[in-house]
C-alpha atoms as a PDB file:
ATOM      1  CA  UNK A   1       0.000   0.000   0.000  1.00  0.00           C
ATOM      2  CA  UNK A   2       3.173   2.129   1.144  1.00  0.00           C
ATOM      3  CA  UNK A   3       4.220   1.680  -2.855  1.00  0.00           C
ATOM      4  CA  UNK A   4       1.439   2.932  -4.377  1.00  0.00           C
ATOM      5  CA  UNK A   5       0.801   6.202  -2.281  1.00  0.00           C
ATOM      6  CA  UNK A   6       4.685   6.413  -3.493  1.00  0.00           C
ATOM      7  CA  UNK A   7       4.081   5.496  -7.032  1.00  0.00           C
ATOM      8  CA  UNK A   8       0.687   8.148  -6.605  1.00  0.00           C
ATOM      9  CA  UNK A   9       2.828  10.935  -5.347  1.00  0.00           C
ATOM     10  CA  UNK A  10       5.282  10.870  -7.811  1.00  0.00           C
ATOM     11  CA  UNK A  11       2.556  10.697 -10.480  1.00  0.00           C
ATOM     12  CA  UNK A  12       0.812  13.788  -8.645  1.00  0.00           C
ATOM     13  CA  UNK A  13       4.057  16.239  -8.350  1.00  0.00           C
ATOM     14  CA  UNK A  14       5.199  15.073 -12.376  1.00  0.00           C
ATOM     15  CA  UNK A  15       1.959  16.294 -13.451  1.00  0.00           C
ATOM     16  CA  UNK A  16       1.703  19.151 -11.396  1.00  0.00           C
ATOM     17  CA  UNK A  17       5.263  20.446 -12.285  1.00  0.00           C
ATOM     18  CA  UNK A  18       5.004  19.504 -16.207  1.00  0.00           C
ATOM     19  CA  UNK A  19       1.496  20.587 -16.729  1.00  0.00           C
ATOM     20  CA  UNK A  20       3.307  24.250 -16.592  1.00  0.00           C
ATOM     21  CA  UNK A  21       6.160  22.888 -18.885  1.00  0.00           C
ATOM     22  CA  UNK A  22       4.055  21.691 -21.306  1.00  0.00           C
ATOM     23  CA  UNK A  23       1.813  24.540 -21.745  1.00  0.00           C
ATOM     24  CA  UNK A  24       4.503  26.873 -22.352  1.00  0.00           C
ATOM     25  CA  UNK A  25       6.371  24.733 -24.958  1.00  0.00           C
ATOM     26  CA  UNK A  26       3.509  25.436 -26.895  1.00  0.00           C
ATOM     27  CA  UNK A  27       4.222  28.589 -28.012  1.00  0.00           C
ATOM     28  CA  UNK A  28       2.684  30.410 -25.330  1.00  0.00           C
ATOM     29  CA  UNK A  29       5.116  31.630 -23.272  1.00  0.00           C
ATOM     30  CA  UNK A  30       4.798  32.955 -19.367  1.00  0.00           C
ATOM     31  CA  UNK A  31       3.318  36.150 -18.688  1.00  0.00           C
ATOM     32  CA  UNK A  32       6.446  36.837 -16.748  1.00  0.00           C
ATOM     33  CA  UNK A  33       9.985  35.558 -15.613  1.00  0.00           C
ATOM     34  CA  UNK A  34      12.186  36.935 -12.955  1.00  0.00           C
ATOM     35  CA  UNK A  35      15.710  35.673 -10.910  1.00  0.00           C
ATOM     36  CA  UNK A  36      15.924  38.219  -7.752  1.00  0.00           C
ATOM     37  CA  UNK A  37      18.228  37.756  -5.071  1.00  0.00           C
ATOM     38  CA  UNK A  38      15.840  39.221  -2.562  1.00  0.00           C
ATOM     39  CA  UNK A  39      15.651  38.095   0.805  1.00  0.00           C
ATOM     40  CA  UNK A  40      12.498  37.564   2.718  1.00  0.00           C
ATOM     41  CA  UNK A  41      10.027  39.794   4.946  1.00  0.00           C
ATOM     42  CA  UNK A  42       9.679  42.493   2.192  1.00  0.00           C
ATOM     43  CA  UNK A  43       6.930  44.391   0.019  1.00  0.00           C
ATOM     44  CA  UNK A  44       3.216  44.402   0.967  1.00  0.00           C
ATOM     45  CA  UNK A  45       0.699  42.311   2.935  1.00  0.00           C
ATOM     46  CA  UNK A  46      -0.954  39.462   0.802  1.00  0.00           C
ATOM     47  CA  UNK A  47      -4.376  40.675   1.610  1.00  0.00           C
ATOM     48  CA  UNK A  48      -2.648  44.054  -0.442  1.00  0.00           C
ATOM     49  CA  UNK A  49      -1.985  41.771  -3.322  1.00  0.00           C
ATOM     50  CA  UNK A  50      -4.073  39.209  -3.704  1.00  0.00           C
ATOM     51  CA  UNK A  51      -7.112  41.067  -4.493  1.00  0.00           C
ATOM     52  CA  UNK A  52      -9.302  39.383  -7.036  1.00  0.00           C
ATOM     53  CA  UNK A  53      -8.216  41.525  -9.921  1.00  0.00           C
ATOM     54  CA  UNK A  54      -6.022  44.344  -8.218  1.00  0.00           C
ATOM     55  CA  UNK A  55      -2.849  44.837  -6.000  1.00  0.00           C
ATOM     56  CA  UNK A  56      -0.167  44.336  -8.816  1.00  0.00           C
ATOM     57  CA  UNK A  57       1.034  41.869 -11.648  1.00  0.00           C
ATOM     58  CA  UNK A  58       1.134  38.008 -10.897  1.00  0.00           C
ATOM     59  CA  UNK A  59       5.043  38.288 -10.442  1.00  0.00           C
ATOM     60  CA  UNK A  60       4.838  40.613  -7.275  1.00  0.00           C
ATOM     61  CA  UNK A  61       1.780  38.595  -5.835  1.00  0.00           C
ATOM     62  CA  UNK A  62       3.682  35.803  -5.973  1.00  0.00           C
ATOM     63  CA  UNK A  63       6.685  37.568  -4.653  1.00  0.00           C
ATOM     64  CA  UNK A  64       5.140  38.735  -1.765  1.00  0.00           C
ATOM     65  CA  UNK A  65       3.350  35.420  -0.800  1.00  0.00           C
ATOM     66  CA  UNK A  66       7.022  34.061  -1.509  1.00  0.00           C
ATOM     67  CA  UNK A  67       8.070  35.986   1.672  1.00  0.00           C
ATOM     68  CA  UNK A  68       5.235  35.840   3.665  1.00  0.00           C
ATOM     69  CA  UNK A  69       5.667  32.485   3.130  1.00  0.00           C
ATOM     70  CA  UNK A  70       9.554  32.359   4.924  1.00  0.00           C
ATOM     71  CA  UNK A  71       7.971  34.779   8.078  1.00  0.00           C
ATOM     72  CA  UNK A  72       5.071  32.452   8.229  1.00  0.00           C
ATOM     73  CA  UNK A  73       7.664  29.452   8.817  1.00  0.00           C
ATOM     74  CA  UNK A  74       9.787  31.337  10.880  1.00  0.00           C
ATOM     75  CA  UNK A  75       6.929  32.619  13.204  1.00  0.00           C
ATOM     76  CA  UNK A  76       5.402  29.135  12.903  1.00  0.00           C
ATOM     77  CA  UNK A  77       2.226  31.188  11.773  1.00  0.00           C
ATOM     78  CA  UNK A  78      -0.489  28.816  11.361  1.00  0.00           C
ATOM     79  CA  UNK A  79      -2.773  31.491  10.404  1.00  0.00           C
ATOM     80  CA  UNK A  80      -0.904  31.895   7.154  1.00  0.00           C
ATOM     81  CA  UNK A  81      -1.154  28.381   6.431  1.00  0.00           C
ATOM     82  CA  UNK A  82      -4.780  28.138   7.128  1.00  0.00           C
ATOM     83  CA  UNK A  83      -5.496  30.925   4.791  1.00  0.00           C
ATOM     84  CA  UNK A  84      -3.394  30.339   2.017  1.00  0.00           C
ATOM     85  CA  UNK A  85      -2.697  27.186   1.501  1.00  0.00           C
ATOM     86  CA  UNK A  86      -5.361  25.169  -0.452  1.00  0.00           C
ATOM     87  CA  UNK A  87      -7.314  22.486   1.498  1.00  0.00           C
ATOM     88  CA  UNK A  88      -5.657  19.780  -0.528  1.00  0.00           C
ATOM     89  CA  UNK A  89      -2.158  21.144  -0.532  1.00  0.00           C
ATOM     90  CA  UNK A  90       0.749  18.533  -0.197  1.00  0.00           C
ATOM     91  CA  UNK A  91       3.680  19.338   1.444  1.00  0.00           C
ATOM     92  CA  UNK A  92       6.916  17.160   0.638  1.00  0.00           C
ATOM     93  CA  UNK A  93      10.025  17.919   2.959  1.00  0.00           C
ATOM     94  CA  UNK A  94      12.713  15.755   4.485  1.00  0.00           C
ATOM     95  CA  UNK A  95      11.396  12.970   2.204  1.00  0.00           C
ATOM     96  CA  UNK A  96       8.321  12.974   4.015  1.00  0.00           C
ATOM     97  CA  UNK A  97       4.693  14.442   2.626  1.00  0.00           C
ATOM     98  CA  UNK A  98       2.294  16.311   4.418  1.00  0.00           C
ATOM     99  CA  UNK A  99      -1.116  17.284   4.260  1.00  0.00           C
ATOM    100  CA  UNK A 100      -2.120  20.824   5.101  1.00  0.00           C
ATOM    101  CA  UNK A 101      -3.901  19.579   8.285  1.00  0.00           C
ATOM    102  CA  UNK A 102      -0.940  17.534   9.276  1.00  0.00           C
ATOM    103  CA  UNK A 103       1.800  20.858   8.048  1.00  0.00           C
ATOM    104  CA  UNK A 104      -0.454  22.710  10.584  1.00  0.00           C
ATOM    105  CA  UNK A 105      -0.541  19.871  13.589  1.00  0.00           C
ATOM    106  CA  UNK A 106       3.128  19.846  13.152  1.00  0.00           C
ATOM    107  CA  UNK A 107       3.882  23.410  13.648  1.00  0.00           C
ATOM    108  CA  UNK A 108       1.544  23.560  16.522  1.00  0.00           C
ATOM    109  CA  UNK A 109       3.057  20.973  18.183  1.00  0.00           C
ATOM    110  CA  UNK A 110       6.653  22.677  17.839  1.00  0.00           C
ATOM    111  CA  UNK A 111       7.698  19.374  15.728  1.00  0.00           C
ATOM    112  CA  UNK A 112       8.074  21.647  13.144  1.00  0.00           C
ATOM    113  CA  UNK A 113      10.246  24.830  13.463  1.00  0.00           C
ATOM    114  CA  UNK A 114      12.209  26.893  11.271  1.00  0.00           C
ATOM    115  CA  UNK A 115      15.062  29.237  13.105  1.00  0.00           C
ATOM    116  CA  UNK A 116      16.521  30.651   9.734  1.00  0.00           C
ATOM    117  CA  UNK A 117      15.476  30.679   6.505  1.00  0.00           C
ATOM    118  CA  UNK A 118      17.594  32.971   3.924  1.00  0.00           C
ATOM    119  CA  UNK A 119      15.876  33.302  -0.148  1.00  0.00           C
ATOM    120  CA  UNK A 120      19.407  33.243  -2.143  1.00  0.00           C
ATOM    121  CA  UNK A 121      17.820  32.789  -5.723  1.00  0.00           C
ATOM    122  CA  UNK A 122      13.955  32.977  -7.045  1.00  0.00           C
ATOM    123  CA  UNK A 123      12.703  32.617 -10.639  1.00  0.00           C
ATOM    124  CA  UNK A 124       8.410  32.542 -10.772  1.00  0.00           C
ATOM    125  CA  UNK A 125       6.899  31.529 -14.036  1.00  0.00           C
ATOM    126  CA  UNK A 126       3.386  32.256 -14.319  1.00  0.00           C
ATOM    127  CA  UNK A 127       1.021  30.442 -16.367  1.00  0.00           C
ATOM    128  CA  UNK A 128      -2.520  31.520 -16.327  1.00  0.00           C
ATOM    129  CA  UNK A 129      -4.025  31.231 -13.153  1.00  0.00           C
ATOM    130  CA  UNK A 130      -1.129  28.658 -11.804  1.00  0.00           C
ATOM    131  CA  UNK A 131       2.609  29.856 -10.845  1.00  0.00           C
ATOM    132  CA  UNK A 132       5.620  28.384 -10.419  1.00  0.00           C
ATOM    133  CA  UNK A 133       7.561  29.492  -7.544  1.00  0.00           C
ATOM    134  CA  UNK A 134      11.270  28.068  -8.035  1.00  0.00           C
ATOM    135  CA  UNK A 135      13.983  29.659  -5.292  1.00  0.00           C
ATOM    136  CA  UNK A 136      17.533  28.370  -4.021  1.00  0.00           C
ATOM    137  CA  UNK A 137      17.195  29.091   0.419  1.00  0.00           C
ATOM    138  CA  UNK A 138      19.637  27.812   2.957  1.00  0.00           C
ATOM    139  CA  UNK A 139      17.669  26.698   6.301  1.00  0.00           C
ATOM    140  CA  UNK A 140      18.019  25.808  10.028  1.00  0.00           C
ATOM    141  CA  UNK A 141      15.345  24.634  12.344  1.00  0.00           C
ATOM    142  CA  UNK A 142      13.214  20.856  13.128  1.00  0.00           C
ATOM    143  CA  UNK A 143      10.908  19.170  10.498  1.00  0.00           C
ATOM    144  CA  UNK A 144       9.096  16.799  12.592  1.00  0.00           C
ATOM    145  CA  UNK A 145      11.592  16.677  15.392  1.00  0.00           C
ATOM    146  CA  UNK A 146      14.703  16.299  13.819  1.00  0.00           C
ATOM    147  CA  UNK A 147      17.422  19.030  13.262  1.00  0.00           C
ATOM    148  CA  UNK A 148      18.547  20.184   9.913  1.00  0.00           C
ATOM    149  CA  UNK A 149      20.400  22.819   8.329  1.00  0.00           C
ATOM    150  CA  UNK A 150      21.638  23.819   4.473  1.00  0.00           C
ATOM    151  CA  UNK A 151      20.505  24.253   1.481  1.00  0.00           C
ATOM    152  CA  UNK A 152      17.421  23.398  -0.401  1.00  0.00           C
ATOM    153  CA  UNK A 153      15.709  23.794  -4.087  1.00  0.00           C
ATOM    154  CA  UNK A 154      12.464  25.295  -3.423  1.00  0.00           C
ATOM    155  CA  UNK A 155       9.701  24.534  -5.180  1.00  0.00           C
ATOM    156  CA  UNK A 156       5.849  26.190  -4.751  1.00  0.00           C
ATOM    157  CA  UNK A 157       3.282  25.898  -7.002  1.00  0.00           C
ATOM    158  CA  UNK A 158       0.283  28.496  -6.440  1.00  0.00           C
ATOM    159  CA  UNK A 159      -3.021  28.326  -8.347  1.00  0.00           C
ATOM    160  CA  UNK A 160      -5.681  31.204  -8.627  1.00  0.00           C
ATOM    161  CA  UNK A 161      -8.962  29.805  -6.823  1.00  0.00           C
ATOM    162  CA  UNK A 162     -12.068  32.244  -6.646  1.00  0.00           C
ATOM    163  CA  UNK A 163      -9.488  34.881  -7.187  1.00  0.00           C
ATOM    164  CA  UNK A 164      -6.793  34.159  -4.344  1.00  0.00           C
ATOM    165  CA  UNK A 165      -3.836  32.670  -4.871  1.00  0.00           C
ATOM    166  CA  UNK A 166      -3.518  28.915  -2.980  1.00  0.00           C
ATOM    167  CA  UNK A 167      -0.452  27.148  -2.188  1.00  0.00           C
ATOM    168  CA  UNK A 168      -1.189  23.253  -3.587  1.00  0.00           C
ATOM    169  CA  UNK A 169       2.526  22.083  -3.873  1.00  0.00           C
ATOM    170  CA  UNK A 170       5.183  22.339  -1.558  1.00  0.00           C
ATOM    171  CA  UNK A 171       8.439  20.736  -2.307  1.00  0.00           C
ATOM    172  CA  UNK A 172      11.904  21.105  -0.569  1.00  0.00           C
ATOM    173  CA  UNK A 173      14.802  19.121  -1.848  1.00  0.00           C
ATOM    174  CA  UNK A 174      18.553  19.156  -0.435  1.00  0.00           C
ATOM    175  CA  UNK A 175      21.276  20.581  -3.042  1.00  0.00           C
ATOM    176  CA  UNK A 176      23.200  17.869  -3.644  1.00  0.00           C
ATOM    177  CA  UNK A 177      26.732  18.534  -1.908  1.00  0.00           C
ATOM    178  CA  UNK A 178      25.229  20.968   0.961  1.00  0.00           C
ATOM    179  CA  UNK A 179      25.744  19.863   4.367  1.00  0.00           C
ATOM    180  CA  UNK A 180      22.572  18.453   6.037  1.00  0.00           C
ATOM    181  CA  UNK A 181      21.880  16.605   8.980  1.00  0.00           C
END
């Protein structure tokens, strides 16, 4: 049973991350592409810019959720999660995946806790109503109760439902070569 959740997830994220791919090798291209090395906790509120048509392009909503993202795991600010992340959301870190409810329970519980968390690259693609939030972070802190610390590939994907932007993917993997624990 273990395999075929496995064999399920894998299926989910490939679609999810080459749905995007696809749709932009056919000659549409994304409505906008940027590399930043920003660091987090800057620019508006996301209530400011996630209006349903209003409060800047795609590229700076996403931006700012990007961010509010980091201070939401660094203040362990369930509130964020509740509202922004879409009921179905999956969460993959550590090699582990997580539902929303269960990303929440964790953080609640202090399992989960992020001490630092630094943004050193970001590139967001945008594609209609679904972005793809792609970023290069070092981080320090517990994912359910174990230490860790380096640096990750970042992955979000955020879709437009009844127009606000929802987190439904969530996936952290290790650089290869970083030091980890």
């Amino acid at each position: 049973m273990k395999q075929v959740k496995l064999i399920a997830l894998v299926l989910v994220t490939i679609c999810l991350l080459a749905v995007p791919f696809a749709w932009s090798q056919g000659g549409n291209p994304p409505a906008s592409t940027k590399e930043s090395g920003a660091t987090s906790g800057q620019g508006m509120t996301a209530a400011e810019q996630t209006g349903k048509s209003s409060g800047g392009n795609v590229e700076q909503q996403i931006n700012t959720l990007t961010d509010q993202v980091v201070q939401a795991l660094l203040k362990g600010d369930t509130s964020f999660f509740e509202k922004y992340y879409a009921d179905d959301a999956m969460i993959i870190r550590g090699g582990d995946q997580y539902t929303k409810a269960k990303e929440i329970e964790l953080f609640k519980s202090g399992a989960h806790k992020f001490e630092a968390y630094d943004v050193h690259k970001r590139e967001i693609h945008t594609y209609g109503d679904t972005a793809v939030a792609n970023m290069e972070a070092s981080a320090k802190g517990l994912v359910n109760g174990h230490p860790f610390s380096g640096d990750y590939y970042v992955t979000r994907v955020w879709v437009k439902q009844k127009g606000n932007w929802k987190l439904v993917l969530y996936q952290v993997t290790p650089i290869a070569g970083a030091a980890h624990q």
